[in-house]
Protein backbone atom coordinates (compact mmCIF):
# COMPACT_ATOMS: atom_id res chain seq x y z
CA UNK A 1 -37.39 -16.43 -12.01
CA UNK A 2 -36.25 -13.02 -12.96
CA UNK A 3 -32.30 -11.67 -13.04
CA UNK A 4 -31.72 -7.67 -13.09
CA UNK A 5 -28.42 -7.34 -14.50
CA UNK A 6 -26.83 -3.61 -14.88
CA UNK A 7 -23.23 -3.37 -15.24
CA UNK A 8 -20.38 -0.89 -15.73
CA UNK A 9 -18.00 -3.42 -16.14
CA UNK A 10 -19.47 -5.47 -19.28
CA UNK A 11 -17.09 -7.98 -19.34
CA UNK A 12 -18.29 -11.36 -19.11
CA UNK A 13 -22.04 -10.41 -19.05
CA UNK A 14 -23.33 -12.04 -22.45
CA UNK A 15 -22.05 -15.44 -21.70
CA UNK A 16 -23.31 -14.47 -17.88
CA UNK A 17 -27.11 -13.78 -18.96
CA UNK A 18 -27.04 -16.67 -21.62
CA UNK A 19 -26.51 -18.77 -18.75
CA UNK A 20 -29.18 -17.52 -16.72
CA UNK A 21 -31.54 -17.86 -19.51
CA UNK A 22 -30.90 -21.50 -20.07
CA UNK A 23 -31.69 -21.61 -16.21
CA UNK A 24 -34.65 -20.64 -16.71
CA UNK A 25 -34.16 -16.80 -15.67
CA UNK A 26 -36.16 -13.75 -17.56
CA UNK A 27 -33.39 -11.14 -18.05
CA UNK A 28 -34.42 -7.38 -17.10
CA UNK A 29 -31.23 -4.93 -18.31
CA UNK A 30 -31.02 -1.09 -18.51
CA UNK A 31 -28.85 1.52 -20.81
CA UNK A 32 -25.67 0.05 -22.19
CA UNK A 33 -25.65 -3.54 -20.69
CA UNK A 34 -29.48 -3.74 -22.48
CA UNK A 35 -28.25 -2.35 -25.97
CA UNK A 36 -25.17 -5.25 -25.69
CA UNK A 37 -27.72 -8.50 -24.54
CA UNK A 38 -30.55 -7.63 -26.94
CA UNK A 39 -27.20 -6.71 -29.53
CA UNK A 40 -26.17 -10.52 -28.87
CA UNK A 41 -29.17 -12.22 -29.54
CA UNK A 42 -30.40 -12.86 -26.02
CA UNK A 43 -34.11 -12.25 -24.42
CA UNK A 44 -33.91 -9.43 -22.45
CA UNK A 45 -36.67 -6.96 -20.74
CA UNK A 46 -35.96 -3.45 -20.45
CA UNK A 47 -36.36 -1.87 -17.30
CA UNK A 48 -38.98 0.89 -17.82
CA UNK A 49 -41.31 -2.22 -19.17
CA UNK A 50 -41.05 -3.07 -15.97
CA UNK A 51 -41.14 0.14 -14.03
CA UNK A 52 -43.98 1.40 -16.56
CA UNK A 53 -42.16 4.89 -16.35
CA UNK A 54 -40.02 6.24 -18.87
CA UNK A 55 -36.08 6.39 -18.27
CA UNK A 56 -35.87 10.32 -17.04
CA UNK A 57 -33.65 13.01 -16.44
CA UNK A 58 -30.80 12.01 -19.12
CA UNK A 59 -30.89 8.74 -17.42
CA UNK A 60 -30.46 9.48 -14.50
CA UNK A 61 -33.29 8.01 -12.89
CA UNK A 62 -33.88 4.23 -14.19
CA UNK A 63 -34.49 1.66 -11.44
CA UNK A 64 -35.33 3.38 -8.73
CA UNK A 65 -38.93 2.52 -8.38
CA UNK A 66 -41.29 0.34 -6.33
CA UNK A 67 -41.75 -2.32 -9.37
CA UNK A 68 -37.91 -2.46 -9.59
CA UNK A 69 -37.20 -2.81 -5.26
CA UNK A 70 -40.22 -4.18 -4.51
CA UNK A 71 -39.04 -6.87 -6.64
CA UNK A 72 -35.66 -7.21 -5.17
CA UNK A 73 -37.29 -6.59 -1.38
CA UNK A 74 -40.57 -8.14 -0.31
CA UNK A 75 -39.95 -11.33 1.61
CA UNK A 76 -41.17 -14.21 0.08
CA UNK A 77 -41.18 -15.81 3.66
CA UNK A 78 -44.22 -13.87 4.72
CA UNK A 79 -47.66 -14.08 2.86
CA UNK A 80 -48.14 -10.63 3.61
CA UNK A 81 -45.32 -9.58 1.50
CA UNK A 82 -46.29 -12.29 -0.95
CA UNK A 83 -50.04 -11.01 -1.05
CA UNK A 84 -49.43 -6.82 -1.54
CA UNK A 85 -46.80 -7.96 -4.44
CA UNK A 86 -49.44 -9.78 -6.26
CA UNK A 87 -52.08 -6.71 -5.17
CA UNK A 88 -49.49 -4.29 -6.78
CA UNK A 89 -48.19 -6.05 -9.40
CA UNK A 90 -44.65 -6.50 -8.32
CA UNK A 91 -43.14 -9.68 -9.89
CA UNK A 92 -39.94 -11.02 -7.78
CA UNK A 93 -37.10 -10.42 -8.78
CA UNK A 94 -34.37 -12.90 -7.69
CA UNK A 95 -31.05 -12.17 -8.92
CA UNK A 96 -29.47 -8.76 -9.39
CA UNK A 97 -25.90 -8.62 -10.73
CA UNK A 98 -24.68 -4.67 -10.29
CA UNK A 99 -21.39 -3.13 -10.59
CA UNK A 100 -21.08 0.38 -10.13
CA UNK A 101 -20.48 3.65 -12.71
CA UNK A 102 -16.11 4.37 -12.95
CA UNK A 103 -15.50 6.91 -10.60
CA UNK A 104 -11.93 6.02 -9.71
CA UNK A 105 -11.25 5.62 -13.65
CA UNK A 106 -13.43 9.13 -13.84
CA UNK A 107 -11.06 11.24 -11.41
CA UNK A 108 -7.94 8.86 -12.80
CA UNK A 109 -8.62 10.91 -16.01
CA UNK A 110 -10.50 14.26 -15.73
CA UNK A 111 -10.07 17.21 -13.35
CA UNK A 112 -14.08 18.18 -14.53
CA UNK A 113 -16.51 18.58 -11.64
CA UNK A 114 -19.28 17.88 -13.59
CA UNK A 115 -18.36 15.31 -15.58
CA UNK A 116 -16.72 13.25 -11.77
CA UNK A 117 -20.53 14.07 -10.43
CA UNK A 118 -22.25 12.32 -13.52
CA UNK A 119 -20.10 9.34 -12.31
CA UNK A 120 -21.54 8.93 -9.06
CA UNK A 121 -23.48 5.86 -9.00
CA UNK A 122 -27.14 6.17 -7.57
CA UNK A 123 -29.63 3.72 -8.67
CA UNK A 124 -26.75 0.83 -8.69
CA UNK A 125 -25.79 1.00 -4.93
CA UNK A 126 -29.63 1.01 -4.06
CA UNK A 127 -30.48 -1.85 -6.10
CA UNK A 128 -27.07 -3.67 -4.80
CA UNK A 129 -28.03 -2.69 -0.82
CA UNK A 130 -31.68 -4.01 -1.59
CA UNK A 131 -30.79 -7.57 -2.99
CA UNK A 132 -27.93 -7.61 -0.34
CA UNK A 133 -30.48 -6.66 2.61
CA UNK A 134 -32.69 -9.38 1.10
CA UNK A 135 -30.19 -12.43 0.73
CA UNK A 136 -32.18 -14.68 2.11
CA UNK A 137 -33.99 -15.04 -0.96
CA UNK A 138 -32.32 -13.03 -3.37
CA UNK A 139 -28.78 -13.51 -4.83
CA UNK A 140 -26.77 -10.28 -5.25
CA UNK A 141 -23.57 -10.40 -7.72
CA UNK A 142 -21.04 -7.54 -7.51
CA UNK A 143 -17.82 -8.93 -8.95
CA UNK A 144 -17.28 -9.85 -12.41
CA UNK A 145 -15.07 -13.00 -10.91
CA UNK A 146 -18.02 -14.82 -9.04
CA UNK A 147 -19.86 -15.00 -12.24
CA UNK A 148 -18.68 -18.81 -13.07
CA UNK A 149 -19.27 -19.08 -9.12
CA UNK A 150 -22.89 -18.43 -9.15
CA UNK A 151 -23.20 -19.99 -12.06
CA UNK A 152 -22.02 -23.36 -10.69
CA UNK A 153 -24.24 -22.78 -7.38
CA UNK A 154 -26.96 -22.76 -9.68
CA UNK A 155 -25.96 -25.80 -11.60
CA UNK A 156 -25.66 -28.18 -8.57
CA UNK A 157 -28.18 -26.70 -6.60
CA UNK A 158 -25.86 -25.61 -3.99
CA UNK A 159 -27.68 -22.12 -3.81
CA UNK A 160 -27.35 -21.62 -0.15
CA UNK A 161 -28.45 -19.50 2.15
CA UNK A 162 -24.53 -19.42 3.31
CA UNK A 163 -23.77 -18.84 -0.11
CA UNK A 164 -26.11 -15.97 -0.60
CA UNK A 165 -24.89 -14.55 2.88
CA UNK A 166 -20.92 -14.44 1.92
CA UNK A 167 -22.31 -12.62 -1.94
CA UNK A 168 -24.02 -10.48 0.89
CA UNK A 169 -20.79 -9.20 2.65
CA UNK A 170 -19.49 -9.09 -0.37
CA UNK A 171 -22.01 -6.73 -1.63
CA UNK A 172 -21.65 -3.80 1.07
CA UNK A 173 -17.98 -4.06 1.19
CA UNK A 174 -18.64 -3.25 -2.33
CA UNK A 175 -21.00 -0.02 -2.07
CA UNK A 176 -19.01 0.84 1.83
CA UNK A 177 -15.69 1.18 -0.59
CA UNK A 178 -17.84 3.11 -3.22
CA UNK A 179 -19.00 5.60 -1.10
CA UNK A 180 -15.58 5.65 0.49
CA UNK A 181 -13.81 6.89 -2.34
CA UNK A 182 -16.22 9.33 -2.91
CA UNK A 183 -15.84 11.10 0.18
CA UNK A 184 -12.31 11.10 0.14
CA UNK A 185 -12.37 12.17 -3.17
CA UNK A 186 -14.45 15.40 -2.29
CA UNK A 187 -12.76 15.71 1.15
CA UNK A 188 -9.05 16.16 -0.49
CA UNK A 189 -10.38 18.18 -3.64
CA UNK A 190 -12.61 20.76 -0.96
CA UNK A 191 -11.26 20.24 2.62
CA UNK A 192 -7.62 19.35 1.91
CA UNK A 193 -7.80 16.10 2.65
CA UNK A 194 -8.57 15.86 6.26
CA UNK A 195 -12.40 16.20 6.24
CA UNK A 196 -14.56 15.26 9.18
CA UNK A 197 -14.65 11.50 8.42
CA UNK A 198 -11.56 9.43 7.04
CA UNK A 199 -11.87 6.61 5.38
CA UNK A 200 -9.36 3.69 4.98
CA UNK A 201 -10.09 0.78 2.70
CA UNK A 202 -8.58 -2.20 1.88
CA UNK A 203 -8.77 -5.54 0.31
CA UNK A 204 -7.35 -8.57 2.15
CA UNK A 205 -4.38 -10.22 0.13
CA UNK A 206 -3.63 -12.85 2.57
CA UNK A 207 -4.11 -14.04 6.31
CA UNK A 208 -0.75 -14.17 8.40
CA UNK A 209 -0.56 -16.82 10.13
CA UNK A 210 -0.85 -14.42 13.17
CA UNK A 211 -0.04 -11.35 13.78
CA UNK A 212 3.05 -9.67 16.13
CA UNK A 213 2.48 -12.05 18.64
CA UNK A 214 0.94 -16.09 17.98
CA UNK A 215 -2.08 -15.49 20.22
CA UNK A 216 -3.03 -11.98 17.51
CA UNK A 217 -4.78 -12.65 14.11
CA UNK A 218 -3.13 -10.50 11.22
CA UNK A 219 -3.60 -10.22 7.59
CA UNK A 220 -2.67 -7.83 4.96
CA UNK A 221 -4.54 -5.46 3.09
CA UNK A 222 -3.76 -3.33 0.48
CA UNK A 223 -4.55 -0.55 -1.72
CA UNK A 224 -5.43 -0.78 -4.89
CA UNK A 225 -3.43 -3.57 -6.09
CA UNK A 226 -0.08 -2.82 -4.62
CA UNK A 227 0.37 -6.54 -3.71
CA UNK A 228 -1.61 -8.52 -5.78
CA UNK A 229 0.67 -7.31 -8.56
CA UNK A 230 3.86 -6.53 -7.21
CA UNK A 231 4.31 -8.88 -4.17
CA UNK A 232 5.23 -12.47 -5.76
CA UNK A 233 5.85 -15.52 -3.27
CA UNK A 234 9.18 -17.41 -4.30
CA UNK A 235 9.26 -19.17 -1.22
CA UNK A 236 7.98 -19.06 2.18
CA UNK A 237 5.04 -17.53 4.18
CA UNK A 238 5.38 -14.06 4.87
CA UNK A 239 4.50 -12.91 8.71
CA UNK A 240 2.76 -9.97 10.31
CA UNK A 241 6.08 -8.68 11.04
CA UNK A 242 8.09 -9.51 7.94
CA UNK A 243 6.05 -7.19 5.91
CA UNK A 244 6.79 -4.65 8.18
CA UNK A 245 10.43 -4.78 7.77
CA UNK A 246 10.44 -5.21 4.24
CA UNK A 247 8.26 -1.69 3.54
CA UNK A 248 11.12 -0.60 5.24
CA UNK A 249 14.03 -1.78 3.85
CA UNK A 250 12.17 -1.60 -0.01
CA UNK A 251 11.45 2.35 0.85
CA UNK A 252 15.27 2.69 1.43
CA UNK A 253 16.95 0.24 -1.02
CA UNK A 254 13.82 1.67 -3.66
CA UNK A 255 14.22 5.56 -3.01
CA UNK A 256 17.64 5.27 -4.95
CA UNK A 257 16.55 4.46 -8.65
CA UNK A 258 18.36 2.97 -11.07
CA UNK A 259 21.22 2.20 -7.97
CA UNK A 260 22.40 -0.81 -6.65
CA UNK A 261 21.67 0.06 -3.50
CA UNK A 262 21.19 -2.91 -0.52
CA UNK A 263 19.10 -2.41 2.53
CA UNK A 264 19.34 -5.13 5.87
CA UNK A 265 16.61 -4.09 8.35
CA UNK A 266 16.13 -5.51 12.17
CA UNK A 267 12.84 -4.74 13.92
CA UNK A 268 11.94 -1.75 11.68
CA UNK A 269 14.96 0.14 11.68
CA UNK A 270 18.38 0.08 8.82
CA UNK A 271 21.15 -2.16 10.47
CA UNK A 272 23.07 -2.17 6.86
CA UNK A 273 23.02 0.27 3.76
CA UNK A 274 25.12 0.60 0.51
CA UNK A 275 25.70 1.74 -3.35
CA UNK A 276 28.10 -0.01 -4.82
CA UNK A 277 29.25 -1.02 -8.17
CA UNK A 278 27.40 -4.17 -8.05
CA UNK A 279 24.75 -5.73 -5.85
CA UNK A 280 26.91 -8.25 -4.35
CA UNK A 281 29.46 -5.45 -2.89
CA UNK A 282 26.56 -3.66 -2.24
CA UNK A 283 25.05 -6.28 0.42
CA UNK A 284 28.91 -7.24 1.49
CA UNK A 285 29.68 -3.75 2.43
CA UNK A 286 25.91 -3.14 4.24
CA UNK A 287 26.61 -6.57 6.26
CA UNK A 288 29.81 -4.67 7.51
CA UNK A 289 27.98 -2.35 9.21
CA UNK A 290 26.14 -4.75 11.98
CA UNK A 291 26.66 -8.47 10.98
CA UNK A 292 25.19 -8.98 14.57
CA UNK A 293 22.05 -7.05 13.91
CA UNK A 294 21.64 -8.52 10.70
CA UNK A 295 21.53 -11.94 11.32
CA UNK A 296 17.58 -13.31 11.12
CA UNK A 297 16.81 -9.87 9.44
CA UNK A 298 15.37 -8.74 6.22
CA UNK A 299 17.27 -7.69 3.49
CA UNK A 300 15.83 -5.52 0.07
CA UNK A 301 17.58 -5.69 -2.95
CA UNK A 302 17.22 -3.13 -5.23
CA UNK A 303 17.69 -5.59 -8.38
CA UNK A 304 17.94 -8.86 -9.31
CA UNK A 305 19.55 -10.82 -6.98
CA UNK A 306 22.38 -13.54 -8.91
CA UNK A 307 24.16 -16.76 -7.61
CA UNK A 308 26.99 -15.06 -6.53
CA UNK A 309 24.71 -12.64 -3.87
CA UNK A 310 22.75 -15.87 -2.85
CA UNK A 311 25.89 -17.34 -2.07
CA UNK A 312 27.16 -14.42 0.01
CA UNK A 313 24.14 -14.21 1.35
CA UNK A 314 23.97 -18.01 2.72
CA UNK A 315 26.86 -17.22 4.91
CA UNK A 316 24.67 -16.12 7.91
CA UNK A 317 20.68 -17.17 8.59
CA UNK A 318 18.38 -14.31 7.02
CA UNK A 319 15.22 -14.40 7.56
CA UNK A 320 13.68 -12.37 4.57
CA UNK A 321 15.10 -11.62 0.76
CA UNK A 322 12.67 -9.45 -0.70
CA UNK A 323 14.32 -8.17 -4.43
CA UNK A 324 13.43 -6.64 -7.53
CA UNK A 325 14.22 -10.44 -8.69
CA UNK A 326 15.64 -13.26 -8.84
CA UNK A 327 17.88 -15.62 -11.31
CA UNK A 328 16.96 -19.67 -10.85
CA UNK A 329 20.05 -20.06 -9.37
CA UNK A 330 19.98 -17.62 -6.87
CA UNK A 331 17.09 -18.99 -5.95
CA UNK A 332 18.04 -23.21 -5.74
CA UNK A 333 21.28 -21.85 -4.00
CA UNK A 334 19.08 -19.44 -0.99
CA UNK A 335 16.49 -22.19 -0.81
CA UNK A 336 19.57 -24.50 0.60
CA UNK A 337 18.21 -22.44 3.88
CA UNK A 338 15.19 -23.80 5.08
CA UNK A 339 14.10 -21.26 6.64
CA UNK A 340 14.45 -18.26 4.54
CA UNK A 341 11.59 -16.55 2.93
CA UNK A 342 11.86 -14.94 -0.70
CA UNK A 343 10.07 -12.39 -2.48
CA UNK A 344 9.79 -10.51 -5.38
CA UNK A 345 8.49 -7.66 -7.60
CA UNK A 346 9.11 -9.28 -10.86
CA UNK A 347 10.45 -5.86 -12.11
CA UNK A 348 14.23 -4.71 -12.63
CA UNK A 349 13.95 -2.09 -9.87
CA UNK A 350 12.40 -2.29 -6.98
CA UNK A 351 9.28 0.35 -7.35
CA UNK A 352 7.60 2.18 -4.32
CA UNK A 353 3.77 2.53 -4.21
CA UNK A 354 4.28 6.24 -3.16
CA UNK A 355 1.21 5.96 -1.00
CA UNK A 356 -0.16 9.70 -0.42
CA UNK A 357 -0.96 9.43 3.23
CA UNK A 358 -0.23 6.92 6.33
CA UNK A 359 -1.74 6.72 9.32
CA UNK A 360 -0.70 5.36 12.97
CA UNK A 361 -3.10 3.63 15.74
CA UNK A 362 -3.39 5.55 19.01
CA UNK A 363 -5.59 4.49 21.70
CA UNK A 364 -9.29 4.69 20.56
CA UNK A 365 -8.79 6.13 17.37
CA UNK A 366 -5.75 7.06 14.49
CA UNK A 367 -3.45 9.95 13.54
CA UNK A 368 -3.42 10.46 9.68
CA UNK A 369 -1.40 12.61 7.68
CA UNK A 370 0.72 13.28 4.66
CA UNK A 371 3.24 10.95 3.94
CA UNK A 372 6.75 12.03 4.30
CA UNK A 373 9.76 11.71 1.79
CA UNK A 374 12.85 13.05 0.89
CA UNK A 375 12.51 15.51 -1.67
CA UNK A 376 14.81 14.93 -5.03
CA UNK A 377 16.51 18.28 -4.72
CA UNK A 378 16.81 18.30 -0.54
CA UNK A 379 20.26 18.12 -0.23
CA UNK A 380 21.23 19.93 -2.90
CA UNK A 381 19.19 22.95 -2.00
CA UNK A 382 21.02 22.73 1.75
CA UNK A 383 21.99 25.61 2.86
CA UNK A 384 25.98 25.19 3.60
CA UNK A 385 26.09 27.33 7.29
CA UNK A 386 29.88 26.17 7.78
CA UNK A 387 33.33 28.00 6.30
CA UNK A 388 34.35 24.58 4.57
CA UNK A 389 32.51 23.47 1.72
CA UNK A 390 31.44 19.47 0.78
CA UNK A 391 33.34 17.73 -1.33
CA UNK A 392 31.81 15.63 -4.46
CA UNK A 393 31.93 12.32 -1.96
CA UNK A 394 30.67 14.01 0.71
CA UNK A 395 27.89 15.14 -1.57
CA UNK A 396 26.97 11.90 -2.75
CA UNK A 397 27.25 10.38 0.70
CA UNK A 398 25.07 13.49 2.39
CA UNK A 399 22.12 12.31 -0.39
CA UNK A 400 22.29 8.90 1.05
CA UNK A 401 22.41 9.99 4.92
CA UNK A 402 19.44 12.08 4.47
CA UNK A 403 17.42 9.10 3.01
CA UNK A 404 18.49 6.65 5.19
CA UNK A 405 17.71 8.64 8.47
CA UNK A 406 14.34 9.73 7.47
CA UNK A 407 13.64 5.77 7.40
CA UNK A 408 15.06 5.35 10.34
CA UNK A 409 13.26 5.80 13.86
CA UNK A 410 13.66 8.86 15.71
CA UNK A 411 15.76 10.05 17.52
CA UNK A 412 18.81 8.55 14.87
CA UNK A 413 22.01 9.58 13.25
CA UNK A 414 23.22 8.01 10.30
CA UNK A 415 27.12 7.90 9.24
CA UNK A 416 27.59 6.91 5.53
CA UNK A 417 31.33 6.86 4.41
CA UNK A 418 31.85 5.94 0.36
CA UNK A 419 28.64 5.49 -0.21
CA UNK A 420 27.79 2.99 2.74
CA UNK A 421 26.64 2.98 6.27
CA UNK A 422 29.03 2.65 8.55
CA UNK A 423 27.04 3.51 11.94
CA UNK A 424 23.53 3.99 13.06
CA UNK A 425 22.07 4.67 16.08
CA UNK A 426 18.17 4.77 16.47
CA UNK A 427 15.22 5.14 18.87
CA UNK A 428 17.21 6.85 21.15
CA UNK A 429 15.70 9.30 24.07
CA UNK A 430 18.67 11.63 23.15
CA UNK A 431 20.58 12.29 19.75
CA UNK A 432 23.68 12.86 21.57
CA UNK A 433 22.53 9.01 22.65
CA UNK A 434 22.12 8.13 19.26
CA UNK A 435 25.02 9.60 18.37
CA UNK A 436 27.16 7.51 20.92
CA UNK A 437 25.27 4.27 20.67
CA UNK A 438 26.06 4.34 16.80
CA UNK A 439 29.67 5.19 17.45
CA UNK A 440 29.92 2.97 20.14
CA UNK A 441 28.50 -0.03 17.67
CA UNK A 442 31.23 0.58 14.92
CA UNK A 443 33.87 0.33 17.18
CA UNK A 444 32.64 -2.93 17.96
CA UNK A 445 32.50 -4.19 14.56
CA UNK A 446 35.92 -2.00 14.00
CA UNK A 447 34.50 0.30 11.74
CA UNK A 448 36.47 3.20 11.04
CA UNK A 449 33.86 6.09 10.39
CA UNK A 450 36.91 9.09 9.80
CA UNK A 451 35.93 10.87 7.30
CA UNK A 452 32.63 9.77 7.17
CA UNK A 453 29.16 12.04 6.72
CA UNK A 454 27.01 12.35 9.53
CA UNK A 455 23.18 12.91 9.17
CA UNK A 456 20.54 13.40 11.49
CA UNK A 457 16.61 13.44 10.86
CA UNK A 458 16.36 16.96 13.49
CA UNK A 459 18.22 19.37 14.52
CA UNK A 460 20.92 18.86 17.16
CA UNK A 461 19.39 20.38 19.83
CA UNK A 462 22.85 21.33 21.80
CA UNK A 463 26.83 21.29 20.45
CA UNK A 464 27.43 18.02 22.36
CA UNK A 465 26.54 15.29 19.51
CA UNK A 466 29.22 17.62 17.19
CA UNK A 467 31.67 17.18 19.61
CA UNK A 468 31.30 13.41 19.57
CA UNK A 469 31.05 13.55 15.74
CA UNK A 470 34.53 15.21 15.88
CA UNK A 471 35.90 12.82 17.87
CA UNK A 472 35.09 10.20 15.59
CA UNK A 473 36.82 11.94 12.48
CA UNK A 474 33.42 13.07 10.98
CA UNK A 475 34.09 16.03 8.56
CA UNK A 476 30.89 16.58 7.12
CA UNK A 477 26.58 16.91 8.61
CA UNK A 478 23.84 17.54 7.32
CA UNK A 479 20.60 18.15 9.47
CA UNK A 480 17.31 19.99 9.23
CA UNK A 481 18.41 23.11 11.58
CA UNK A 482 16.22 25.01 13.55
CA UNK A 483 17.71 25.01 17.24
CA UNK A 484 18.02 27.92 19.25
CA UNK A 485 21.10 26.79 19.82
CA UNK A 486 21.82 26.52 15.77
CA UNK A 487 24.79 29.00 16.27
CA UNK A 488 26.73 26.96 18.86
CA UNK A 489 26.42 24.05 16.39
CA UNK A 490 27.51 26.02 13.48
CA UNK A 491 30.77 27.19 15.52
CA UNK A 492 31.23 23.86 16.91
CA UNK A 493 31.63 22.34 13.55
CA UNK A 494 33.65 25.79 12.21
CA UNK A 495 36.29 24.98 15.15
CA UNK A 496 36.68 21.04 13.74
CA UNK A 497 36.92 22.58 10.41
CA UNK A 498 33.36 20.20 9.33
CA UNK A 499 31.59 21.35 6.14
CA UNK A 500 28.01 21.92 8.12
CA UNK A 501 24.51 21.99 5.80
CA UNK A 502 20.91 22.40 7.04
CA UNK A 503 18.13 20.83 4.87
CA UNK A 504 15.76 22.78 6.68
CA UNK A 505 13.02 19.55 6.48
CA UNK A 506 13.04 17.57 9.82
CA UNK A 507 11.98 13.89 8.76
CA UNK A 508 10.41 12.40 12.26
CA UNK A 509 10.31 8.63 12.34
CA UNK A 510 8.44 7.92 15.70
């Protein structure tokens, strides 16, 4: 029995081939991972023994050779195969264990063109898609983790054909994501990132149990390792839906720093935001906003959540706590609730993956694009269109609005007064809708919203949602501009005496 082993990754690999050796295995190695076995004492073969041609082109061309895949590739299911192997020479080979040259680490740390096109991987992909198109007879080993795996397999003589069929998948996920990076890669740095193919890749974290309805199947991938390292299970079983909500309410509750600032979502959309002093009047004065809304919702806690939250929180039935962290006793006292999930970051702060793109499902295909945020200096760069001025609160509460709305759905209108949301009105055909809808809410929960600071994610497309806003006692709004009608707006709020600002950035949720 022969094993080809040629790795990037080296970790693991001299107590890997030592392994195979005492198996009875002949060990055929290339470049580095040859130096390291022979350096370590074990048997190994180099490769151009085998492909009786020299390594060529600074080493650029190795295994790719008929000694090398015929190896990997003639079926030893058909005499035919098993005949023109011996007539050529070609010894089987029946393990190859390949992972690929650094290319992500490669454009991680180097802007050089020719240094990121020395990195592309060619002989290791064809000797991976070889052994993986042969599986019924040859075992291909891509990951570093299934070493012990294949190991035991060997052991107990549990070397299935199943088994060789899941290291199969396995093995063109592997070289599919490759070559999906690489294209990317060259499509953003030469096409601006919207070449003619896209590719999306992820790795599956976990099934849900279903997805947005019981009789869909759901799971969640991610990217990179988003999840895997900052997505820690206190208690519960997170749901296709819950992690919907909680990007949410984290990208809100996260996009305020070092600030103790509370998020409650329902369905998708902000029911509850504040910055106080401390976390717990943080989530007391978010609940004020729509206790209603916010029972069975999600809350994100941009901290570590404490007994005296957990308590607060207990008072109604939440469904999700997702926080920065949590103390033990925050965590006996929520767990009183049988129902609630929990989940963490393990961090101080709750930190945002800042994903680059995103991308939406349409019918028979997807819309991709740039992902949106508020920019640090948005509202502070606002032009002020009105005669009266912000003040400092105002100010603070306009930096808020803006970030709330643009993670809210469109059409919406935020009100934030000290530093909290007081109204919200969302998904609306109309923002003069929106505008009523939230107004409409807070007098319901007996909200008084004078004073407050009134944001929306567009323009106002007529005076009308003004003249509600002045009804309600709002005195200062901030919006993107860029209505035709921008000069009856500016008049309307110059006759209630508002201090007016356009951001000129429209932040669509849809």
């Amino acid at each position: 029995m022969r094993a080809l082993i040629s790795v990037s990754d080296k970790s693991g690999v001299e107590n890997f081939a030592k392994e195979l050796v005492s198996l009875g295995y002949e060990i055929i190695s290339t470049g580095g991972t040859y130096n390291k076995l022979k350096e370590a004492g074990i048997a190994v073969i180099e490769a151009n023994e085998v492909t009786k041609f020299p390594e060529c082109f600074e080493g650029r061309v190795k295994t790719l050779n008929p000694y090398i895949h015929g190896g990997i590739l003639h079926r030893r299911d058909k005499q035919s195969h098993l005949d023109q192997a011996k007539e050529l020479g070609v010894e089987g080979i029946d393990l190859v264990c390949v992972n690929l040259y650094p290319f992500k680490a490669t454009i991680e740390k180097t802007d050089d063109f020719e240094e990121i096109i020395e990195n592309i991987d060619i002989g290791g992909p064809a000797m991976v898609r070889s052994a993986a198109k042969n599986f019924d007879s040859v075992i291909i080993v891509t990951d570093v983790a299934d070493y012990d795996l294949v190991l035991n397999n060997l052991k107990n003589g549990t070397n299935s054909v199943e088994f060789r069929r899941d290291l199969m998948i396995k093995a063109y996920e592997h070289t599919a994501a490759y070559d999906s990076m690489i294209a990317n890669y060259m499509n953003k740095r030469f096409n601006g990132g919207m070449g003619a193919k896209q590719f999306i890749v992820g790795t599956k974290v976990f099934d849900t149990r279903y997805g947005e309805n019981p009789h869909q199947k759901g799971a969640l991938y991610e990217f990179e390792t988003q999840f895997t390292n900052k997505f820690i299970v206190v208690k519960g079983e997170p749901s296709f839906n819950n992690m919907g909500d909680i990007s949410g309410a984290a990208k809100i509750a996260a996009s305020f720093g070092d600030d103790n600032a509370v998020c409650i979502v329902k369905h998708g959309n902000p029911c509850g935001f504040a910055i106080k002093d401390t976390l717990l009047e943080s989530y007391t004065e978010a609940l004020k906003c729509d206790p209603v809304s916010a029972f069975g919702g999600v809350v994100a806690v941009n901290g570590t959540v404490d007994f005296d939250l957990a308590v607060k929180m207990n008072e109604i039935f939440l469904e999700v706590v997702f926080a920065a962290d949590f103390t033990e006793e925050a965590v006996e006292e929520l767990s009183r609730k049988k129902r609630i999930k929990l989940f963490k970051q393990g961090t101080k702060k709750l930190e945002l993956a800042n994903d680059p793109y995103n991308f939406k499902m349409v019918d028979g295909g997807f819309v991709y694009q740039d992902s949106d945020k508020v920019l640090e200096n948005e509202v502070t760069n606002a032009e002020l269109k009105s005669k009266r001025a912000a003040t400092q609160q105002e100010i603070k509460d306009m930096e808020i609005a803006v970030k709330v709305a643009a993670g809210t759905k469109s059409n919406c209108v935020v009100y934030i007064k000290n530093s909290a949301m007081v109204a919200v009105g969302m998904g609306m055909t109309s923002r003069v809708d929106a505008a009523k809808a939230a107004l409409r809410k807070a007098e319901d929960m007996g909200l008084d919203v004078t004073g407050s600071v009134l944001a929306s994610e567009a323009f106002f497309p007529f005076r009308d949602s003004i003249d509600e806003a002045n009804k309600a006692g709002v005195k200062c709004i901030i919006e993107p501009g860029g209505s035709i009608r921008d000069d009856e707006v500016i008049a309307a709020a110059d006759e209630y005496g508002m201090a007016l600002y356009f951001t000129g950035i429209r932040h669509f949720l849809h």
